[in-house]
N, C-alpha and C. Protein backbone atom coordinates (compact mmCIF):
# COMPACT_ATOMS: atom_id res chain seq x y z
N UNK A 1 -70.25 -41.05 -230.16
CA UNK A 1 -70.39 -40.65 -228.78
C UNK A 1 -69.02 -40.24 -228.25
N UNK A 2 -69.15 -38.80 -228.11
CA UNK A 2 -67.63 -38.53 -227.74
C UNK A 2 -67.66 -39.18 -225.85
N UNK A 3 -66.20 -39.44 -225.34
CA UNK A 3 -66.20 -40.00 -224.13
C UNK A 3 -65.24 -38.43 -223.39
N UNK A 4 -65.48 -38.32 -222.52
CA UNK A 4 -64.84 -37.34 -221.50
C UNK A 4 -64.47 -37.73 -220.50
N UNK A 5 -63.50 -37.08 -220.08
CA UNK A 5 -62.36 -37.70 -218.85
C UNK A 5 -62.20 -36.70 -217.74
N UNK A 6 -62.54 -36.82 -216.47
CA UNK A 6 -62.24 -35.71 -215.47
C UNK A 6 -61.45 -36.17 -215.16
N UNK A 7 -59.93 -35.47 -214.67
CA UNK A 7 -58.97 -36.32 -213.65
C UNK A 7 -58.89 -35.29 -212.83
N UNK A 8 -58.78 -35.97 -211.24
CA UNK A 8 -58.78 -35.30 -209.96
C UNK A 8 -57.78 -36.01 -208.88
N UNK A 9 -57.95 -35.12 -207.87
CA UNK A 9 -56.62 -36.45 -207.18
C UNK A 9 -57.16 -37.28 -206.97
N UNK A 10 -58.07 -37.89 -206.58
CA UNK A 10 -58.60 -39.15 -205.84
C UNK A 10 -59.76 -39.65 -206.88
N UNK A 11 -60.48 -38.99 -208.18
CA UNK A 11 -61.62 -39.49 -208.33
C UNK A 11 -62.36 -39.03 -207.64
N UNK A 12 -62.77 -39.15 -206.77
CA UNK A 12 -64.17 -38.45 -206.09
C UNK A 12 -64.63 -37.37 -206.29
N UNK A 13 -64.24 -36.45 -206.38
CA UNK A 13 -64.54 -34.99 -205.74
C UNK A 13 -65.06 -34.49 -206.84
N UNK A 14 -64.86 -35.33 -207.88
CA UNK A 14 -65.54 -34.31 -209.82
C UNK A 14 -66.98 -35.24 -209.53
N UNK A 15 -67.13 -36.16 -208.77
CA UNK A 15 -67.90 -37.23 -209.08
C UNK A 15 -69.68 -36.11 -208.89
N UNK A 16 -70.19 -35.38 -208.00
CA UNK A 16 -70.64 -34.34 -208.24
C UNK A 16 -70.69 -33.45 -209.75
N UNK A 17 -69.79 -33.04 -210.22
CA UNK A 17 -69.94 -32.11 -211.14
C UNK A 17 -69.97 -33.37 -212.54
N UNK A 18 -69.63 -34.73 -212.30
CA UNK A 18 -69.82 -35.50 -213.49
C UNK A 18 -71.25 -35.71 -213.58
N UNK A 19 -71.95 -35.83 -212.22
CA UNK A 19 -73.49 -35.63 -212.52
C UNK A 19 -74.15 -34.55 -212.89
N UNK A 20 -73.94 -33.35 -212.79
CA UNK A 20 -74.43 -32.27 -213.14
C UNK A 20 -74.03 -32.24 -214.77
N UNK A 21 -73.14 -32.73 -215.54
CA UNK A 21 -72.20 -32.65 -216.49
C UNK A 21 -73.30 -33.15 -217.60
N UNK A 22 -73.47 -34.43 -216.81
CA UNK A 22 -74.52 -35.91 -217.29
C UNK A 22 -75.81 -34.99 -218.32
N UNK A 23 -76.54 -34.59 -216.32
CA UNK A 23 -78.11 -33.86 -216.49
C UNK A 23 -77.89 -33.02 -217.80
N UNK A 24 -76.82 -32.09 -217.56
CA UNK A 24 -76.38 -31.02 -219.00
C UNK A 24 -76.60 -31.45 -220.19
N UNK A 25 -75.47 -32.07 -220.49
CA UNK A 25 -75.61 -33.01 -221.57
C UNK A 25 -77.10 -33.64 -222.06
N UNK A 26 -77.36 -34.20 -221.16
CA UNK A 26 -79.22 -34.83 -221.93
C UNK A 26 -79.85 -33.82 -222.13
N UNK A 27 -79.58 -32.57 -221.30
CA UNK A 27 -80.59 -30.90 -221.75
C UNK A 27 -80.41 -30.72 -223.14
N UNK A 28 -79.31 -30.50 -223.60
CA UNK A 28 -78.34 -30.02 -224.89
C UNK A 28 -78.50 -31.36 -226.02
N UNK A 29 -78.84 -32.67 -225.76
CA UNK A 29 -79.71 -33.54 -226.41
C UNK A 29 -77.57 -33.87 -226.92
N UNK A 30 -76.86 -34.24 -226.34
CA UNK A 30 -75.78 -34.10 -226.62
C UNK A 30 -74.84 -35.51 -225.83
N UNK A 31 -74.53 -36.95 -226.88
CA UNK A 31 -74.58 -38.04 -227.00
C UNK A 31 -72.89 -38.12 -226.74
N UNK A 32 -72.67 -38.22 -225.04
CA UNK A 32 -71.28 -38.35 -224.37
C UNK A 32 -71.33 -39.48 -223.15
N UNK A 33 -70.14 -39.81 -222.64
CA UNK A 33 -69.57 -40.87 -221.48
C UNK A 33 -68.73 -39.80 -220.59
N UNK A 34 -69.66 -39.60 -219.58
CA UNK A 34 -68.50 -38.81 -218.94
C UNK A 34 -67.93 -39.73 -217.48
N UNK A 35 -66.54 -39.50 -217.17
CA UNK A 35 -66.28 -40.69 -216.00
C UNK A 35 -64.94 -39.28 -215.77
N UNK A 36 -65.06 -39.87 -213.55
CA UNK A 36 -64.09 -39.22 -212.97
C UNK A 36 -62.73 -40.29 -212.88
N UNK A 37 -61.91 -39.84 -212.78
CA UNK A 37 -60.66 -40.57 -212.73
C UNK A 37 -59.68 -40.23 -211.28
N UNK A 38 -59.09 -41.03 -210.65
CA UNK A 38 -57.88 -40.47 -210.13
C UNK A 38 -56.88 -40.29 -210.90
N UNK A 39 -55.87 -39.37 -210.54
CA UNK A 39 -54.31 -39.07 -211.74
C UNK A 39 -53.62 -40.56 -211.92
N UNK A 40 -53.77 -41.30 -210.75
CA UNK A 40 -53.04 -42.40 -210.70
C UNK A 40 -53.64 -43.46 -212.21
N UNK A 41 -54.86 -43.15 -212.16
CA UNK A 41 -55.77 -43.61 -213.34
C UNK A 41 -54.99 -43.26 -214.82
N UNK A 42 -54.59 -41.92 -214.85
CA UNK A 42 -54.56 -41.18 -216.24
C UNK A 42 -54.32 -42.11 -217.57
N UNK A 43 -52.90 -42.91 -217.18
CA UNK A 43 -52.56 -43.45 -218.47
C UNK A 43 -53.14 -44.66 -218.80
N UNK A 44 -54.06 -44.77 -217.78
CA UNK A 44 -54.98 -46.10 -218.27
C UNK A 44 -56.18 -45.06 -219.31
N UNK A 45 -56.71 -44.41 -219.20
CA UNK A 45 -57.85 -43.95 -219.37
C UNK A 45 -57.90 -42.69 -220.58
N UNK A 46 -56.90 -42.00 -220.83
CA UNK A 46 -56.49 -41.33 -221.31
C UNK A 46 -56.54 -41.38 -223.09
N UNK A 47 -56.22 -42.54 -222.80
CA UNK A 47 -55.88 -42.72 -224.83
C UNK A 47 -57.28 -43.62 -225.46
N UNK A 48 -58.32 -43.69 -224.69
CA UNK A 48 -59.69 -43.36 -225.67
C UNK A 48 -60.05 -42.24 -225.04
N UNK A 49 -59.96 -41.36 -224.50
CA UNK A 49 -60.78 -39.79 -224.46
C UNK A 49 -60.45 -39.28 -225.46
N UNK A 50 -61.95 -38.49 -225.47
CA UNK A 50 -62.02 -37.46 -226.60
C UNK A 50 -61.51 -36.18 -226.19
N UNK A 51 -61.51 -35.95 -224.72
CA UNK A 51 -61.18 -34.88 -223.88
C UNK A 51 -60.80 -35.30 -222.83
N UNK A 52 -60.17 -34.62 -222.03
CA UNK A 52 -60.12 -34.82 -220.59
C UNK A 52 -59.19 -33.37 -219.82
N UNK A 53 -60.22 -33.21 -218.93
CA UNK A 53 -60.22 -32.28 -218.05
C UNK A 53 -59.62 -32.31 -216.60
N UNK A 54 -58.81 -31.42 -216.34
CA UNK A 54 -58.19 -31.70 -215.05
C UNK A 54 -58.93 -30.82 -214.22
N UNK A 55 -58.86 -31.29 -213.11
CA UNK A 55 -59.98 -30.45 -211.83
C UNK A 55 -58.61 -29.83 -210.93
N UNK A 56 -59.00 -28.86 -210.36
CA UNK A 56 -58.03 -27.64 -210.19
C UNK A 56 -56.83 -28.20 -208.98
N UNK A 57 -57.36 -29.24 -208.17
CA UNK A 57 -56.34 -29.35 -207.50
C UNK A 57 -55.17 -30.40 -208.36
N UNK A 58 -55.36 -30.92 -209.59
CA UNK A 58 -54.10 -31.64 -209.90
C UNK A 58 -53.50 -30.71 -211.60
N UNK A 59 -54.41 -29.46 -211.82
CA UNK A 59 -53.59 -28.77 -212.80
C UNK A 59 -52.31 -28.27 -212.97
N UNK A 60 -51.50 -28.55 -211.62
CA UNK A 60 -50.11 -28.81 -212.18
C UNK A 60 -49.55 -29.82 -212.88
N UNK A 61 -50.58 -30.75 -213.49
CA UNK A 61 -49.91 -31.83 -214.10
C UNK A 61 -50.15 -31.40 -215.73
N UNK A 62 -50.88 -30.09 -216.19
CA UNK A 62 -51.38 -30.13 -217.34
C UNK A 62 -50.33 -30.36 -218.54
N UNK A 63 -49.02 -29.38 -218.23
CA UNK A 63 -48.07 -29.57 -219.05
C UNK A 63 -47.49 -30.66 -219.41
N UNK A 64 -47.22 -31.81 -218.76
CA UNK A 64 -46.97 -32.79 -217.93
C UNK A 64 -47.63 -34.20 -219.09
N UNK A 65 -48.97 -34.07 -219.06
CA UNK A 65 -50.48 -34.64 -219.36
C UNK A 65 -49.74 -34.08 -221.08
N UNK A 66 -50.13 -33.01 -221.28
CA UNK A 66 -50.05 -32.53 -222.71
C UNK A 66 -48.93 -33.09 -223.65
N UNK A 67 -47.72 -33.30 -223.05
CA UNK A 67 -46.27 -33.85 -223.64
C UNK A 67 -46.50 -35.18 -224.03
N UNK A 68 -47.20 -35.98 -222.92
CA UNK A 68 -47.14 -37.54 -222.85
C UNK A 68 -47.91 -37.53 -224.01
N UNK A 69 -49.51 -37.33 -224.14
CA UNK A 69 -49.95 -37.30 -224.80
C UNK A 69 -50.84 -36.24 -225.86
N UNK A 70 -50.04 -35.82 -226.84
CA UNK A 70 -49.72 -34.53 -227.92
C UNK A 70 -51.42 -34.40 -228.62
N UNK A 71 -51.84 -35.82 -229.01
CA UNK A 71 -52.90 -35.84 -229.89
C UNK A 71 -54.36 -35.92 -229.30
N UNK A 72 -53.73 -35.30 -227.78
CA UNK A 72 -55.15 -35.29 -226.89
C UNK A 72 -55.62 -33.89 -226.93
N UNK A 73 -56.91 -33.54 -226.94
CA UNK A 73 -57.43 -32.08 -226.10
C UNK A 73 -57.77 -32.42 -224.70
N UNK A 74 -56.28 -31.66 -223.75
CA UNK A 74 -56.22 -31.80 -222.44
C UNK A 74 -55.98 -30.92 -221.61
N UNK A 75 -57.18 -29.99 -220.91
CA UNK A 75 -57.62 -28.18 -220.43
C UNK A 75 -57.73 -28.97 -218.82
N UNK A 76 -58.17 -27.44 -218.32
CA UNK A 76 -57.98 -27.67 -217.20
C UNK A 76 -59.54 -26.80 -216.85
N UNK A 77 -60.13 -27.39 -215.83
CA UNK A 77 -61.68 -27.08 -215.22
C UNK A 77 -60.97 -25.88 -214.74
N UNK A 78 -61.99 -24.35 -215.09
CA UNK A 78 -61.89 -23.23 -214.73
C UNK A 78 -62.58 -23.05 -212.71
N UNK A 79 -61.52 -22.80 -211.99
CA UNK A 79 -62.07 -22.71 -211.05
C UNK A 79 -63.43 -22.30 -210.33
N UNK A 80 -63.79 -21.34 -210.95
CA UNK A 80 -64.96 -20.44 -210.60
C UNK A 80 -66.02 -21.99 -210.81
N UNK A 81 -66.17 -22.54 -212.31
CA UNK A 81 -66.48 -23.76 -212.63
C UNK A 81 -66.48 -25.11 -211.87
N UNK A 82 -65.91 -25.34 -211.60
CA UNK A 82 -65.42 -26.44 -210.46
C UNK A 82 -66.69 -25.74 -209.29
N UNK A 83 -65.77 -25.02 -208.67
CA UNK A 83 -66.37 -24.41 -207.60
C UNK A 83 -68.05 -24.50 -206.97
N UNK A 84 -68.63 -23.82 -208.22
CA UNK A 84 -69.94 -24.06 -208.43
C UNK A 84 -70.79 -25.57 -208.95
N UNK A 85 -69.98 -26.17 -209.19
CA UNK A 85 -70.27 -27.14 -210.13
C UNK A 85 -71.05 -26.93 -210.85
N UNK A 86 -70.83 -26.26 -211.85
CA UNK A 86 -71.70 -25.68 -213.30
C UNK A 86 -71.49 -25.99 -214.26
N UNK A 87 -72.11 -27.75 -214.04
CA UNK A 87 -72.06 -28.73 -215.41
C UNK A 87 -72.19 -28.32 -216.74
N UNK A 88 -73.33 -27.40 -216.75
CA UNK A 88 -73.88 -26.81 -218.32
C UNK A 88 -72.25 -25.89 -218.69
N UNK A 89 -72.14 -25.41 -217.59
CA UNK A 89 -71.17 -24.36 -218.52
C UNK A 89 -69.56 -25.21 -218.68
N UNK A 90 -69.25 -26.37 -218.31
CA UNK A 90 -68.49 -27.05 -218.64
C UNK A 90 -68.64 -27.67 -219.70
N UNK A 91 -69.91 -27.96 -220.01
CA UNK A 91 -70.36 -29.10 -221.14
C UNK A 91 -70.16 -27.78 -222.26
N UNK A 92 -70.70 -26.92 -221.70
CA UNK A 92 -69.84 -25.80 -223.31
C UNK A 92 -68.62 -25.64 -223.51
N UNK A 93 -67.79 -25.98 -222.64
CA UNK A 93 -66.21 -25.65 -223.01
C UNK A 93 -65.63 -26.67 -223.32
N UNK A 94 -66.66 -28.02 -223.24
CA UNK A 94 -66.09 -28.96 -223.75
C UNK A 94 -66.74 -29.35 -225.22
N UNK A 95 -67.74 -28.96 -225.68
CA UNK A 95 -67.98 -28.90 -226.48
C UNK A 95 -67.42 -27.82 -228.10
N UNK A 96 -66.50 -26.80 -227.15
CA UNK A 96 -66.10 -25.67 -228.04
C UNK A 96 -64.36 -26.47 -228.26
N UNK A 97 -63.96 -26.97 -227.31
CA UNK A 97 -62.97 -27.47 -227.33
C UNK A 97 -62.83 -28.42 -228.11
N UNK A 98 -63.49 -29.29 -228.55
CA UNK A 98 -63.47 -30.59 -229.56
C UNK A 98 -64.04 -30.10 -230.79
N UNK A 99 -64.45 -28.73 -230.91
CA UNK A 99 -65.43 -27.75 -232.11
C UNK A 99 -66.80 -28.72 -232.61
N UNK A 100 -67.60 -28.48 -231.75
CA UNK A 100 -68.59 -28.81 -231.73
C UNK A 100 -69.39 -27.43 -231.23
């Protein structure tokens, strides 16, 4: 069961698109943990993800995120994405991202 990581500033605001993420996932018959995080969260949470995704208002930290930890796959939620909250089409970029 891969686990997935949203980080946002506060936690909340992915908490929406982690449910839509969820519904996706059980469509696609596709066996994940998805949880929102605040940044303040990251280095607790970070080193069991299989992924983790930054939501657009804290993607200045991506470079940042990527250095600390090298042996992570750590992208950033495509705005348009976010926006809409278009779980399915996240659950594909997270799925292409880990090559699945």
């Amino acid at each position: 069961m891969k686990n997935i990581v949203l980080i946002c500033a506060a936690g909340m605001s992915t908490s929406l698109l982690v449910t839509k993420m969820q519904k996706a996932a059980v469509e696609m018959n596709y066996e994940c943990k998805i949880a929102a995080y605040a940044l303040a969260e990251a280095a607790n949470v970070i080193p069991t993800a299989d992924i983790v995704l930054l939501g657009p208002q804290v993607r200045f930290n991506l470079a940042k995120l990527r250095i600390a930890y090298p042996d992570k796959v750590i992208d950033t939620i495509e705005m348009r994405m976010y926006g809409t909250m278009n779980g399915a089409g996240v659950m594909e970029v997270v799925k292409k991202a880990i090559g699945e």
